[in-house]
C-alpha atoms as a PDB file:
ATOM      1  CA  UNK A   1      22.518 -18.825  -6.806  1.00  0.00           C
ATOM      2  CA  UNK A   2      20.488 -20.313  -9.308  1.00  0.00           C
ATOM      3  CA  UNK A   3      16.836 -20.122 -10.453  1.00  0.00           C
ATOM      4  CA  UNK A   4      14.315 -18.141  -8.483  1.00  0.00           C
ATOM      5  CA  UNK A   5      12.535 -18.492  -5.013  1.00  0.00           C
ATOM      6  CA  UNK A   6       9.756 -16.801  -3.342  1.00  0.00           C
ATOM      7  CA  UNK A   7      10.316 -14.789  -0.105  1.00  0.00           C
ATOM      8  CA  UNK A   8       8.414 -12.727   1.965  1.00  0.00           C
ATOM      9  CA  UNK A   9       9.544  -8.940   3.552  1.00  0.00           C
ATOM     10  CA  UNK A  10       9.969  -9.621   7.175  1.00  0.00           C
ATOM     11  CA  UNK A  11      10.218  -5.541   8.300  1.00  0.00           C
ATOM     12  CA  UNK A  12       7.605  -2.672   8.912  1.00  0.00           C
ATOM     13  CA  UNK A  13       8.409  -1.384   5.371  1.00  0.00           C
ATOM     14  CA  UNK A  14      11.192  -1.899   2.717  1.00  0.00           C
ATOM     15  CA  UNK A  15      13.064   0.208   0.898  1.00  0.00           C
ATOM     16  CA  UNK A  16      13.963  -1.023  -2.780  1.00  0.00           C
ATOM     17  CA  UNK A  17      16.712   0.341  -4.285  1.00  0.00           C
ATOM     18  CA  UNK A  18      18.534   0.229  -7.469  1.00  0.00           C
ATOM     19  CA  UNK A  19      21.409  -1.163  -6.737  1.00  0.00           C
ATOM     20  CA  UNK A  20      23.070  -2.597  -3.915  1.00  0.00           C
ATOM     21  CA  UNK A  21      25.513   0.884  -3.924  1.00  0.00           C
ATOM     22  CA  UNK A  22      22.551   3.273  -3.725  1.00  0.00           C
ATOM     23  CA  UNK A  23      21.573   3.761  -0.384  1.00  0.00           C
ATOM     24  CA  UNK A  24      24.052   6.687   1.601  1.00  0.00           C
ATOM     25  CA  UNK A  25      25.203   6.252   5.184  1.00  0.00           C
ATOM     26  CA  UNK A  26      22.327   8.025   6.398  1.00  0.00           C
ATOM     27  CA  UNK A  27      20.149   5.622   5.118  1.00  0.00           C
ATOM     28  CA  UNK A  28      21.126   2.732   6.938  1.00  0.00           C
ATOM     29  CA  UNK A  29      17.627   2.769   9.042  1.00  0.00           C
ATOM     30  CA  UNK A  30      15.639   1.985   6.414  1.00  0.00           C
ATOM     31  CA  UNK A  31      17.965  -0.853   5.244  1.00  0.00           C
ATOM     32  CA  UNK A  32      18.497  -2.426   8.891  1.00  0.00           C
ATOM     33  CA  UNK A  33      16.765  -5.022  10.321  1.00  0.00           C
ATOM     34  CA  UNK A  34      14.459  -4.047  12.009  1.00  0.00           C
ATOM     35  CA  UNK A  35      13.541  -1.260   9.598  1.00  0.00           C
ATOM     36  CA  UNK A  36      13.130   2.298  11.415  1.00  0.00           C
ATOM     37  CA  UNK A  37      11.109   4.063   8.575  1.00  0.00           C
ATOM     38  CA  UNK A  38       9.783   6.931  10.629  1.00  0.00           C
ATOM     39  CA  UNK A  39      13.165   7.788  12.507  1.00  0.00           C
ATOM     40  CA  UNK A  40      15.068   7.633   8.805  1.00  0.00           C
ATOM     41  CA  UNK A  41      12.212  10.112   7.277  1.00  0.00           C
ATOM     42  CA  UNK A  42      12.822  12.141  10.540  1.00  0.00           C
ATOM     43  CA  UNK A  43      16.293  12.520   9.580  1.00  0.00           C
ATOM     44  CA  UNK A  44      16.930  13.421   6.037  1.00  0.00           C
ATOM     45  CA  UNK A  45      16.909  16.732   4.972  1.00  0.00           C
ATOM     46  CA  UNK A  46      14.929  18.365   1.598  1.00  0.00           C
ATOM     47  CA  UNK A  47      18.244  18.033   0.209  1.00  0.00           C
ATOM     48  CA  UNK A  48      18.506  14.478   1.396  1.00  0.00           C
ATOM     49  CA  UNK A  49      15.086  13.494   0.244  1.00  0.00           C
ATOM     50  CA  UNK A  50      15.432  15.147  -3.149  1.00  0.00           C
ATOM     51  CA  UNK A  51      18.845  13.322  -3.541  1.00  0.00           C
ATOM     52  CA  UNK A  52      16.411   9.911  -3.667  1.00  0.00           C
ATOM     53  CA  UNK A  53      15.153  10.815  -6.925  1.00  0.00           C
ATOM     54  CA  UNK A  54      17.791  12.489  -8.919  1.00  0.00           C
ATOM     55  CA  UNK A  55      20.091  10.365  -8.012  1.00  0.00           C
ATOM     56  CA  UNK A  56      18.316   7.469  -8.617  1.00  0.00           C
ATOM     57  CA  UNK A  57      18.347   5.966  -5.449  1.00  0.00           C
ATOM     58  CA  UNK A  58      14.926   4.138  -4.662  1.00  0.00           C
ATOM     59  CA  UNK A  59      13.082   2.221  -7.392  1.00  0.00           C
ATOM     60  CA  UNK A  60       9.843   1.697  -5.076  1.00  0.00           C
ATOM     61  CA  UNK A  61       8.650   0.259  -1.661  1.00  0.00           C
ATOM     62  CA  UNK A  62       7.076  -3.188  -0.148  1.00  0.00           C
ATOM     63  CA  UNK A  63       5.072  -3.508   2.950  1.00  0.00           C
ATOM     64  CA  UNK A  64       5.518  -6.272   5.818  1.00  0.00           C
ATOM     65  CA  UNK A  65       4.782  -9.608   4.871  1.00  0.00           C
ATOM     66  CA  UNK A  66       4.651  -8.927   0.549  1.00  0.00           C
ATOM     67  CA  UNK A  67       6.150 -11.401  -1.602  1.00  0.00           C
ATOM     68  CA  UNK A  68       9.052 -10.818  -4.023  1.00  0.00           C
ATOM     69  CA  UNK A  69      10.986 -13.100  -5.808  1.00  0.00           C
ATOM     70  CA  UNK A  70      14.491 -13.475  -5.794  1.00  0.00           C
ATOM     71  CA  UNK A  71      16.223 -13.446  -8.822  1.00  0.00           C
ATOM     72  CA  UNK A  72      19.787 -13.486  -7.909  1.00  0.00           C
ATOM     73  CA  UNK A  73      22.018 -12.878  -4.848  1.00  0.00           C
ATOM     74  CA  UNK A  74      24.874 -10.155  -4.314  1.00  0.00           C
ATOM     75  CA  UNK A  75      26.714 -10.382  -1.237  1.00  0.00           C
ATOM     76  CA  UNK A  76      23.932  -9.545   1.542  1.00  0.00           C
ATOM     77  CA  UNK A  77      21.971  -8.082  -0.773  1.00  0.00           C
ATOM     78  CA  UNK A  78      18.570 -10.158  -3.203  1.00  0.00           C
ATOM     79  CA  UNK A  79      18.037  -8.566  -6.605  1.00  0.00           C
ATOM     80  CA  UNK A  80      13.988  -9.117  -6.486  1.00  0.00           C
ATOM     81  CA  UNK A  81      10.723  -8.919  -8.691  1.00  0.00           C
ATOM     82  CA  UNK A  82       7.384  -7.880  -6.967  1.00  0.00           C
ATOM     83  CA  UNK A  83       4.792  -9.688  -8.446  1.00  0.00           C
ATOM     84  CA  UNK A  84       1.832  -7.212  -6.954  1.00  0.00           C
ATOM     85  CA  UNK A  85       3.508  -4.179  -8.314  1.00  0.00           C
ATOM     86  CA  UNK A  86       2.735  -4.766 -12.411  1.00  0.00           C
ATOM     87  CA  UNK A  87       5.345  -2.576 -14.237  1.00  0.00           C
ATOM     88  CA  UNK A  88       6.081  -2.284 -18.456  1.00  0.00           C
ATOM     89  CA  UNK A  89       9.577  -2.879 -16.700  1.00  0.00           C
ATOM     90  CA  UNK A  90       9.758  -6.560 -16.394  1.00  0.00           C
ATOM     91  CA  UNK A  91       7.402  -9.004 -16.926  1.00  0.00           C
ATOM     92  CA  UNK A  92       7.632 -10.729 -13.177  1.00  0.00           C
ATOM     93  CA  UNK A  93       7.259  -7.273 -11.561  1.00  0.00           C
ATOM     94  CA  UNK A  94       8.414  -4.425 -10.276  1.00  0.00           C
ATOM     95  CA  UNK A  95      12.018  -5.141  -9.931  1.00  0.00           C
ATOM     96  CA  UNK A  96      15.071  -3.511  -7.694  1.00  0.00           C
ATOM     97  CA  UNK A  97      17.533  -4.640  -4.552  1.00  0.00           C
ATOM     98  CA  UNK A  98      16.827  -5.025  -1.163  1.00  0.00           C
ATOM     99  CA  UNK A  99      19.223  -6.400   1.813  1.00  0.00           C
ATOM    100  CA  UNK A 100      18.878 -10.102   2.684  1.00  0.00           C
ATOM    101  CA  UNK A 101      18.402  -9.243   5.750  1.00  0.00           C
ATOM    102  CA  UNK A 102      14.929  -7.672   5.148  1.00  0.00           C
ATOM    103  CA  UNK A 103      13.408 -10.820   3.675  1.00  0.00           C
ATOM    104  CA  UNK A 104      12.755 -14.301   5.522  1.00  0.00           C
ATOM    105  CA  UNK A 105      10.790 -17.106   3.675  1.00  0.00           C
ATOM    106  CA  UNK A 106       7.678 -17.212   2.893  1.00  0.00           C
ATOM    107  CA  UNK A 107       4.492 -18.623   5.106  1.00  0.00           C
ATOM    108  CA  UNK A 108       2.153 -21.028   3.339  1.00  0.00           C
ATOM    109  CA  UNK A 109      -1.600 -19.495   2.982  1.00  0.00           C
ATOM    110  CA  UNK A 110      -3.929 -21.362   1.280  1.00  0.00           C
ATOM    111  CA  UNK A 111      -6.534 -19.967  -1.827  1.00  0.00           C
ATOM    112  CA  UNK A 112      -9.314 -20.007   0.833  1.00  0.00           C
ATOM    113  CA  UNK A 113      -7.047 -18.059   3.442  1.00  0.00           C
ATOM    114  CA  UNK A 114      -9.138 -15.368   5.570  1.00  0.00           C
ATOM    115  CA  UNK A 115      -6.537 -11.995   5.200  1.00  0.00           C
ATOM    116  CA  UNK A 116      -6.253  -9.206   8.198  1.00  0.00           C
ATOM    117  CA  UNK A 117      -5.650  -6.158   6.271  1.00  0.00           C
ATOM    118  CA  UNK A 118      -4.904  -2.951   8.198  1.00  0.00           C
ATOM    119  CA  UNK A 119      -7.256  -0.294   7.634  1.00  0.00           C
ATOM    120  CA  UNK A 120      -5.469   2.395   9.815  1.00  0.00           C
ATOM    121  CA  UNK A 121      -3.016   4.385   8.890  1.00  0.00           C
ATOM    122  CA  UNK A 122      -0.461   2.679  11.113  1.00  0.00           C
ATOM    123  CA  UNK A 123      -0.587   0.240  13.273  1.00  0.00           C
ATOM    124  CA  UNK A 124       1.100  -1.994  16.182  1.00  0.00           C
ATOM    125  CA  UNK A 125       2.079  -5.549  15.182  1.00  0.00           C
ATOM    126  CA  UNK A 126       2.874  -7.713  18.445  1.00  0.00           C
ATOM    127  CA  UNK A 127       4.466 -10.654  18.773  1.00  0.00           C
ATOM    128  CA  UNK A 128       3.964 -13.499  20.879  1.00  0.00           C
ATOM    129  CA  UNK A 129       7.984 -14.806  20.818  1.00  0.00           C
ATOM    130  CA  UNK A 130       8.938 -11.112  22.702  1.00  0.00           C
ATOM    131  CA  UNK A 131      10.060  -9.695  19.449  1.00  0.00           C
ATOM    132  CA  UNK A 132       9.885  -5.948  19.560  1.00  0.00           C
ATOM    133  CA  UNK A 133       6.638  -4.089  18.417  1.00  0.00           C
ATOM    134  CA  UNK A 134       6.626  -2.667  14.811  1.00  0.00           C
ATOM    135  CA  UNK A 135       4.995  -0.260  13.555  1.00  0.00           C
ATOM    136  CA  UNK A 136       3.354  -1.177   9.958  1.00  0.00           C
ATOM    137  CA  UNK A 137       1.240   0.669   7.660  1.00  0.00           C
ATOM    138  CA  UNK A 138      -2.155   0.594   5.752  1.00  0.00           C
ATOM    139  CA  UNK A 139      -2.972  -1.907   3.424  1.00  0.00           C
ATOM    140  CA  UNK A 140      -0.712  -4.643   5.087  1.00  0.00           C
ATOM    141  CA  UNK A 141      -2.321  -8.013   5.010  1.00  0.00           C
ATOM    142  CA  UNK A 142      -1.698 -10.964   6.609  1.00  0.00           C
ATOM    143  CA  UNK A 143      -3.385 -14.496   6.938  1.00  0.00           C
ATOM    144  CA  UNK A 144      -5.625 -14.901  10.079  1.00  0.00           C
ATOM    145  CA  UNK A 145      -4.717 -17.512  12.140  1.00  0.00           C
ATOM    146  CA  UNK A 146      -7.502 -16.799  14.667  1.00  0.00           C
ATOM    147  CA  UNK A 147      -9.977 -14.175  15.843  1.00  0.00           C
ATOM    148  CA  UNK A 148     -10.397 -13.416  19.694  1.00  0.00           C
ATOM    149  CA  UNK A 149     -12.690 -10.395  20.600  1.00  0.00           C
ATOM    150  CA  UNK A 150     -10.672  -7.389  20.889  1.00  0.00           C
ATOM    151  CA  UNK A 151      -7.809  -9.303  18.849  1.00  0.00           C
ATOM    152  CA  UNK A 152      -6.841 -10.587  15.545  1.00  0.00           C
ATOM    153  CA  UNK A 153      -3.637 -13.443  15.819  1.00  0.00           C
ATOM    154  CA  UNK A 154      -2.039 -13.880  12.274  1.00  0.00           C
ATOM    155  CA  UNK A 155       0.546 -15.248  10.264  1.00  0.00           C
ATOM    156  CA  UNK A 156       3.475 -13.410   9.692  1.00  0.00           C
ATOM    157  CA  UNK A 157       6.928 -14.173   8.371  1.00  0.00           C
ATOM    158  CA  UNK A 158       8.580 -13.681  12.067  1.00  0.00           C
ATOM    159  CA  UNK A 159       6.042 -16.074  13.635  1.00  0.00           C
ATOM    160  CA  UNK A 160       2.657 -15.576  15.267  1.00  0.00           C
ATOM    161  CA  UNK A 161       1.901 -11.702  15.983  1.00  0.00           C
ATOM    162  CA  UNK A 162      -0.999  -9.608  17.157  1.00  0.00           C
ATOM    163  CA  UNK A 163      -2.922  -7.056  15.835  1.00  0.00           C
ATOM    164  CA  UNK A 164      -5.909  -4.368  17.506  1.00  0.00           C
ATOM    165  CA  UNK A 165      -9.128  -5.716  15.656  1.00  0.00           C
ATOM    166  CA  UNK A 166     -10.218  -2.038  14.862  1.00  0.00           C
ATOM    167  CA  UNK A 167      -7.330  -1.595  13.103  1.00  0.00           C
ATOM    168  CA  UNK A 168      -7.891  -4.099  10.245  1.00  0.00           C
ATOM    169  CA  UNK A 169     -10.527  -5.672   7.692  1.00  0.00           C
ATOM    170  CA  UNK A 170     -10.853  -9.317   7.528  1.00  0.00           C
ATOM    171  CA  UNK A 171     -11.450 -10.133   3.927  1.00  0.00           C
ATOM    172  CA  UNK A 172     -11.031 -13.804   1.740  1.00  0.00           C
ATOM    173  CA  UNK A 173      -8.722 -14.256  -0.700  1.00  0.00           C
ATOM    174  CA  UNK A 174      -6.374 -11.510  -2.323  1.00  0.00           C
ATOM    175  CA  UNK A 175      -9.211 -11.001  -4.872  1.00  0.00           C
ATOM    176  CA  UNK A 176     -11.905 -10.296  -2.628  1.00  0.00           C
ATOM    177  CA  UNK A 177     -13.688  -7.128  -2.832  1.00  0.00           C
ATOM    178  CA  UNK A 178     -13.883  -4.686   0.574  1.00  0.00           C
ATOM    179  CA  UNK A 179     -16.961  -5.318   2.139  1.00  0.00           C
ATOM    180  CA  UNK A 180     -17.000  -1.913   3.455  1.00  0.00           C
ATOM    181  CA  UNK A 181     -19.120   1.078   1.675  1.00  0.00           C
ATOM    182  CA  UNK A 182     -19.811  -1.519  -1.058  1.00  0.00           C
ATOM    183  CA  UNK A 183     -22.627   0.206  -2.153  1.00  0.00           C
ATOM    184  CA  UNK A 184     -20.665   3.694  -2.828  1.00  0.00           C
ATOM    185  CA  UNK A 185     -19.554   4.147  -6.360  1.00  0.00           C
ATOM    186  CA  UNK A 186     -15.806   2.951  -6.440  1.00  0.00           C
ATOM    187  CA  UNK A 187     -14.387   6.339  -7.790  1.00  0.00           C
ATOM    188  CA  UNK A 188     -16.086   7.415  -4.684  1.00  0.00           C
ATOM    189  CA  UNK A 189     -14.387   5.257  -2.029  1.00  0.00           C
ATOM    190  CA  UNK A 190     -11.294   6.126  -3.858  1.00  0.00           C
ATOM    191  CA  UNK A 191     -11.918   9.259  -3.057  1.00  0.00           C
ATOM    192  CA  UNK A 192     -13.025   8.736   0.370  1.00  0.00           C
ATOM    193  CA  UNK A 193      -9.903   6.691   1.706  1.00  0.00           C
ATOM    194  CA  UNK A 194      -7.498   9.258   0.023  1.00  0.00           C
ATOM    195  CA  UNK A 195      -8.949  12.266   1.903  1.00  0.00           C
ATOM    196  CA  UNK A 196      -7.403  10.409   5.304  1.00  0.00           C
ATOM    197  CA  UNK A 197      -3.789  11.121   3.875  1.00  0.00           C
ATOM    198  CA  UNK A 198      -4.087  14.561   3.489  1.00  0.00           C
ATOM    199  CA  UNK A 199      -0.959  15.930   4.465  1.00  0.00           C
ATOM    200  CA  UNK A 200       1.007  13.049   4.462  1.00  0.00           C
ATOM    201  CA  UNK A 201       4.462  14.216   2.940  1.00  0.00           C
ATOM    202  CA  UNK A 202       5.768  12.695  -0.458  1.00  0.00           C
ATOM    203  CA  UNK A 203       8.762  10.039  -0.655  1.00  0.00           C
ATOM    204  CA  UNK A 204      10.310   9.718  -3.749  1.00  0.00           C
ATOM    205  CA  UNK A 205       9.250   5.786  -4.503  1.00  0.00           C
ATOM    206  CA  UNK A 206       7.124   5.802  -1.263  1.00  0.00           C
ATOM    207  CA  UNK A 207       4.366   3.078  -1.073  1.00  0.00           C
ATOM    208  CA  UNK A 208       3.266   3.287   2.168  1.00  0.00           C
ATOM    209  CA  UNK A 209       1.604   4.932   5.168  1.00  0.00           C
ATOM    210  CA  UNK A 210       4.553   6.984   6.082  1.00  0.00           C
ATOM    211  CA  UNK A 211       4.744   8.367   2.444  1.00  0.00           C
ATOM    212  CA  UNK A 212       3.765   8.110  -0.895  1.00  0.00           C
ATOM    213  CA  UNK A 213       5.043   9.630  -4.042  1.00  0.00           C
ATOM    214  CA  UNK A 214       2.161  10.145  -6.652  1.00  0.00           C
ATOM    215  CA  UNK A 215       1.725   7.272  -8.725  1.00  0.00           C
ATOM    216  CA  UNK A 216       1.974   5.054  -5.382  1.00  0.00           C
ATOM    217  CA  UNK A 217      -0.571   6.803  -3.808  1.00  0.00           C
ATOM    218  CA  UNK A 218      -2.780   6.053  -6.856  1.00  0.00           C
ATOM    219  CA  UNK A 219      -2.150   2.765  -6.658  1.00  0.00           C
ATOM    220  CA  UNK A 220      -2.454   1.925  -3.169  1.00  0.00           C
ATOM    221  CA  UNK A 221      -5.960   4.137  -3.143  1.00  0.00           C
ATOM    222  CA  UNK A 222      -6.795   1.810  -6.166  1.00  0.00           C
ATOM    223  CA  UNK A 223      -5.156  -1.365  -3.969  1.00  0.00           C
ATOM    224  CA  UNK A 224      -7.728  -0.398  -1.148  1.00  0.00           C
ATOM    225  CA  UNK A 225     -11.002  -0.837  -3.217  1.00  0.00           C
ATOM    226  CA  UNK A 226      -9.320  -4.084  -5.091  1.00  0.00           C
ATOM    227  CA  UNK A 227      -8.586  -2.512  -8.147  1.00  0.00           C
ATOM    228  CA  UNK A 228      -5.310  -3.085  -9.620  1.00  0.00           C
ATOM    229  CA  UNK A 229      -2.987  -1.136 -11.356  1.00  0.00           C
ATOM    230  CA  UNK A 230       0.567  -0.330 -12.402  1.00  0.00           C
ATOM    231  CA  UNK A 231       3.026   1.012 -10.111  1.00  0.00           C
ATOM    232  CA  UNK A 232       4.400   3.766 -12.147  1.00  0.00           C
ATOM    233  CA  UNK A 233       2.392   7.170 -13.663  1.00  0.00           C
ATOM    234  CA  UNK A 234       3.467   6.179 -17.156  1.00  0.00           C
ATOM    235  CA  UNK A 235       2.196   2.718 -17.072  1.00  0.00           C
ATOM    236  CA  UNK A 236      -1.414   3.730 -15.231  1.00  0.00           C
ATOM    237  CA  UNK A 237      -1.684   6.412 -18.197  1.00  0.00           C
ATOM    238  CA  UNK A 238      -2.239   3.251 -20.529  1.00  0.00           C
ATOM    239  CA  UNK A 239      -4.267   1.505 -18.998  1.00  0.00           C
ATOM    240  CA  UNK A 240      -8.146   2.011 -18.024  1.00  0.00           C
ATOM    241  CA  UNK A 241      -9.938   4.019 -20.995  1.00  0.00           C
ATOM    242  CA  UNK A 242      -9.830   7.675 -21.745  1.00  0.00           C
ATOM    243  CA  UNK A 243     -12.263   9.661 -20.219  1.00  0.00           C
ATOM    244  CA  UNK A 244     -13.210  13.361 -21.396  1.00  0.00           C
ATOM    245  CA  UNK A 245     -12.758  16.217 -19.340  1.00  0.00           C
ATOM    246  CA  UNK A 246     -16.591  16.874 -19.330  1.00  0.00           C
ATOM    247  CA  UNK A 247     -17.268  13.410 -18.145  1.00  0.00           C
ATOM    248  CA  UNK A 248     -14.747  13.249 -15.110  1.00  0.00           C
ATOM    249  CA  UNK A 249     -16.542  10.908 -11.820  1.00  0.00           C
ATOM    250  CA  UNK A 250     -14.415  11.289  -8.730  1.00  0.00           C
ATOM    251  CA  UNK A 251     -11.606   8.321  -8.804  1.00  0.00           C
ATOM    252  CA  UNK A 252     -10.496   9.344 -12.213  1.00  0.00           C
ATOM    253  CA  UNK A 253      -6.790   9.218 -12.375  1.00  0.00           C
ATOM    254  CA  UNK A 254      -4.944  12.536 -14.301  1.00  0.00           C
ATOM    255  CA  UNK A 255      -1.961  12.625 -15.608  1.00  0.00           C
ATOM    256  CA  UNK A 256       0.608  15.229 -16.521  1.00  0.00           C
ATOM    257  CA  UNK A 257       3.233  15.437 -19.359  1.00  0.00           C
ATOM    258  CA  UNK A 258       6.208  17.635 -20.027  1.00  0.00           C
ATOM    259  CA  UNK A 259       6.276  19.545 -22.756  1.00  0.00           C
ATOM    260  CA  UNK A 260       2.353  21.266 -22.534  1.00  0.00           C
ATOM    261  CA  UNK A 261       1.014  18.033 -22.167  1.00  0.00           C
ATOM    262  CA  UNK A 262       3.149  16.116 -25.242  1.00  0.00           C
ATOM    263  CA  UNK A 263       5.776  14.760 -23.788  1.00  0.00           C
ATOM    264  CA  UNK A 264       6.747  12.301 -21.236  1.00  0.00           C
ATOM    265  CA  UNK A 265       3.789  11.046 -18.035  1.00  0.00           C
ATOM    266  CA  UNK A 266       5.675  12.604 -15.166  1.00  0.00           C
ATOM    267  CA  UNK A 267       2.413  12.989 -12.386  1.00  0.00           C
ATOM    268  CA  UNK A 268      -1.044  11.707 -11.717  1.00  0.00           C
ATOM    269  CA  UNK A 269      -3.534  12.867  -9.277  1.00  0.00           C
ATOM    270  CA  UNK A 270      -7.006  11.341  -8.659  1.00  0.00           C
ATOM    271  CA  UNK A 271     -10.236  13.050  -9.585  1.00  0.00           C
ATOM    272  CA  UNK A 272     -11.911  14.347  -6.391  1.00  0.00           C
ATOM    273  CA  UNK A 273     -15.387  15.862  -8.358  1.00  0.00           C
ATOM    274  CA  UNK A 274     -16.080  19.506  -8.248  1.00  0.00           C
ATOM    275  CA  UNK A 275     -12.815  20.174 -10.478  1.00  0.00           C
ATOM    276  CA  UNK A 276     -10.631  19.449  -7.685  1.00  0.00           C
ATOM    277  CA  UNK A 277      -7.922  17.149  -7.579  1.00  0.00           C
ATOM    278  CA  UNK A 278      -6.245  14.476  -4.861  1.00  0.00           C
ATOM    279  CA  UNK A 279      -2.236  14.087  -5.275  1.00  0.00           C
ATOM    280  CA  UNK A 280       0.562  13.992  -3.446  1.00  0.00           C
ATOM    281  CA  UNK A 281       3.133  16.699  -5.134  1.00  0.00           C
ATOM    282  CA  UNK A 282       6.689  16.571  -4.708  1.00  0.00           C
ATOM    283  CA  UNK A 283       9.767  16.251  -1.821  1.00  0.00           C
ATOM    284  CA  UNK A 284       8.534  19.845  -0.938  1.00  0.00           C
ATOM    285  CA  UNK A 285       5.231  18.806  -0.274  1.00  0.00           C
ATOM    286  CA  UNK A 286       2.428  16.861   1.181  1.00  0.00           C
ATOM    287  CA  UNK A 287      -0.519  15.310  -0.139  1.00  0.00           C
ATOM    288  CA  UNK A 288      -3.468  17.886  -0.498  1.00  0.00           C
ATOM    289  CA  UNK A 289      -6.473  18.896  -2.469  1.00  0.00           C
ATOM    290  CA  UNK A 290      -5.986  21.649  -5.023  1.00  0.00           C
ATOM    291  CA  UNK A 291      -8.415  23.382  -7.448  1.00  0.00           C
ATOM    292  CA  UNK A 292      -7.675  22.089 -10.992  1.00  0.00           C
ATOM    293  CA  UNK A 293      -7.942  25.490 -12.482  1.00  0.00           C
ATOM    294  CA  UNK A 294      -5.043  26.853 -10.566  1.00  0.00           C
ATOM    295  CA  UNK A 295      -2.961  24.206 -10.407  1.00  0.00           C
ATOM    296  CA  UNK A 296       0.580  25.123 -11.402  1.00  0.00           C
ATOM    297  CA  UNK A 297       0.718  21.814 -13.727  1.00  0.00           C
ATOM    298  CA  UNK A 298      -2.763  22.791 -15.254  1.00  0.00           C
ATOM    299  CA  UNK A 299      -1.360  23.146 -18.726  1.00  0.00           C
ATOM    300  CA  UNK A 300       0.455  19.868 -18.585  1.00  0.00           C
ATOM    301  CA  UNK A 301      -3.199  18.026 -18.107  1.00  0.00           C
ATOM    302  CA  UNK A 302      -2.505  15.539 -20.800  1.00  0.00           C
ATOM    303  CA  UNK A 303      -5.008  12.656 -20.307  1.00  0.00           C
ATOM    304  CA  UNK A 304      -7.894  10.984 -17.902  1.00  0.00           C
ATOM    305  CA  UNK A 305      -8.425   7.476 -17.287  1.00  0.00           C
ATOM    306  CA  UNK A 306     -10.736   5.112 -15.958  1.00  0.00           C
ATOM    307  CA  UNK A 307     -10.050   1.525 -14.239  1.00  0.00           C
ATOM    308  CA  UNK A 308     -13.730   0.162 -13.360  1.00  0.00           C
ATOM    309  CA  UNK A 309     -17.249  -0.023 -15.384  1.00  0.00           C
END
């Protein structure tokens, strides 16, 4: 293959690995098509889910219907960029592998496009050509082809589907601010929409509703209030300004550093107000709200930043 293209993920949520030898035989749900996210998280052990990271396994995640762009071909698997996931790692995006068969091409929405984006935690996309239901997460957007009632009929890159109208947020274009809570402060709605995910458990490279690790659930938090930032801890930690520890608002990102602090960004939680913090911990854990003062990374507290203002 030469040159680039554009495509578009065309299951519930995809798994990008590192290379086209990462994922084990007991991963083969997430890379089928369909995807079965929730029945491959049922399956893998602490050991199994550990194994992700130290192993270097997974690089990150997309949701249904995000664009990527393919850089080069490998037997049936794409060697992609993600434009929407900025990363100090290459320029066009967050990069990393994903089977062929995950991707389709990509549907045509114009700049003035009106966007379904799901505001529940999960939801049921329909289809009208009998395609089996999928379950897909929060933040999944795709363009609204028409609005009836009870319903919302989009776009999507397996042909027209149907979602539950409560279940989304019709907004413009990508850029568009959320018209709900508008008047909050946006640390605030941060805030807000992260407290639904308590006790969500962590997945190493997890960027969805069916897990985060810590840096994506600061970004997607961010994503939901239209504020962008990098995919990975180390990247958000330059970005934003620095912010004092006597001046934290709630929506503050922290970060945490080996060494006491000096060395390497390894962990960020979000500011919650009342010295409390947001995060979602490790393979052993879930996300939760802890007291900053007792935190067991406490003394690694190496910086604060800010993203709006």
């Amino acid at each position: 293959m030469s040159g680039s293209r554009k495509m578009q993920v065309a299951v519930s949520v995809a798994t990008v690995w590192t290379s086209p030898e990462s994922p084990r035989p007991l991963d083969e749900p997430a890379t089928a098509h369909p995807a079965n996210i929730e029945g491959w998280l049922a399956s893998l052990t602490l050991e199994d889910k550990l194994d992700l990271s130290d192993a270097n396994r997974v690089q990150t995640q997309l949701l249904y219907g995000s664009e990527v762009i393919v850089t080069e071909e490998k037997g049936e698997w794409a060697s992609i960029r993600i434009p929407d996931q900025l990363t100090s790692k290459n320029m066009l995006g967050y990069p990393g592998w994903l089977p062929k068969r995950q991707l389709a091409e990509t549907i045509q929405a114009g700049a003035d496009a009106v966007w379904a984006e799901v505001v529940a935690p999960r939801t049921e996309l329909q289809f009208r050509s009998g395609i089996a239901p999928i379950r897909i997460s929060y933040l999944t957007r795709l363009p609204v082809e028409e609005q009836t009632g009870e319903q919302v009929v989009v776009r999507t890159p397996q042909g027209i589907g149907v979602l539950a109208a409560k279940d989304v947020r019709i907004a413009g274009g990508a850029g568009s601010e959320p018209a709900a809570a508008d008047h909050l402060h946006p640390g605030f709605r941060i805030v807000d929409q992260a407290m639904t995910f308590l006790g969500l458990p962590y997945l190493w490279g997890g960027l969805s509703a069916f897990g985060y690790d810590c840096s994506g659930f600061a970004y997607s938090m961010y994503k939901s209030q239209g504020i962008q930032i990098s995919r990975d801890a180390s990247d958000q930690a330059r970005e934003g300004r620095e912010i004092g520890n006597d001046s934290l608002e709630p929506g503050d990102l922290l970060f945490f550093a080996h060494d006491q602090g000096k060395g390497k960004v390894h962990h960020v939680g979000i500011y919650a107000g009342g010295n409390r913090m947001l995060h979602s911990p490790d393979s052993k854990g879930a996300v939760e709200l802890v007291e900053l003062s007792g935190f067991r990374l406490a003394e690694e507290l190496c910086s604060s930043r800010r993203y709006w203002g």
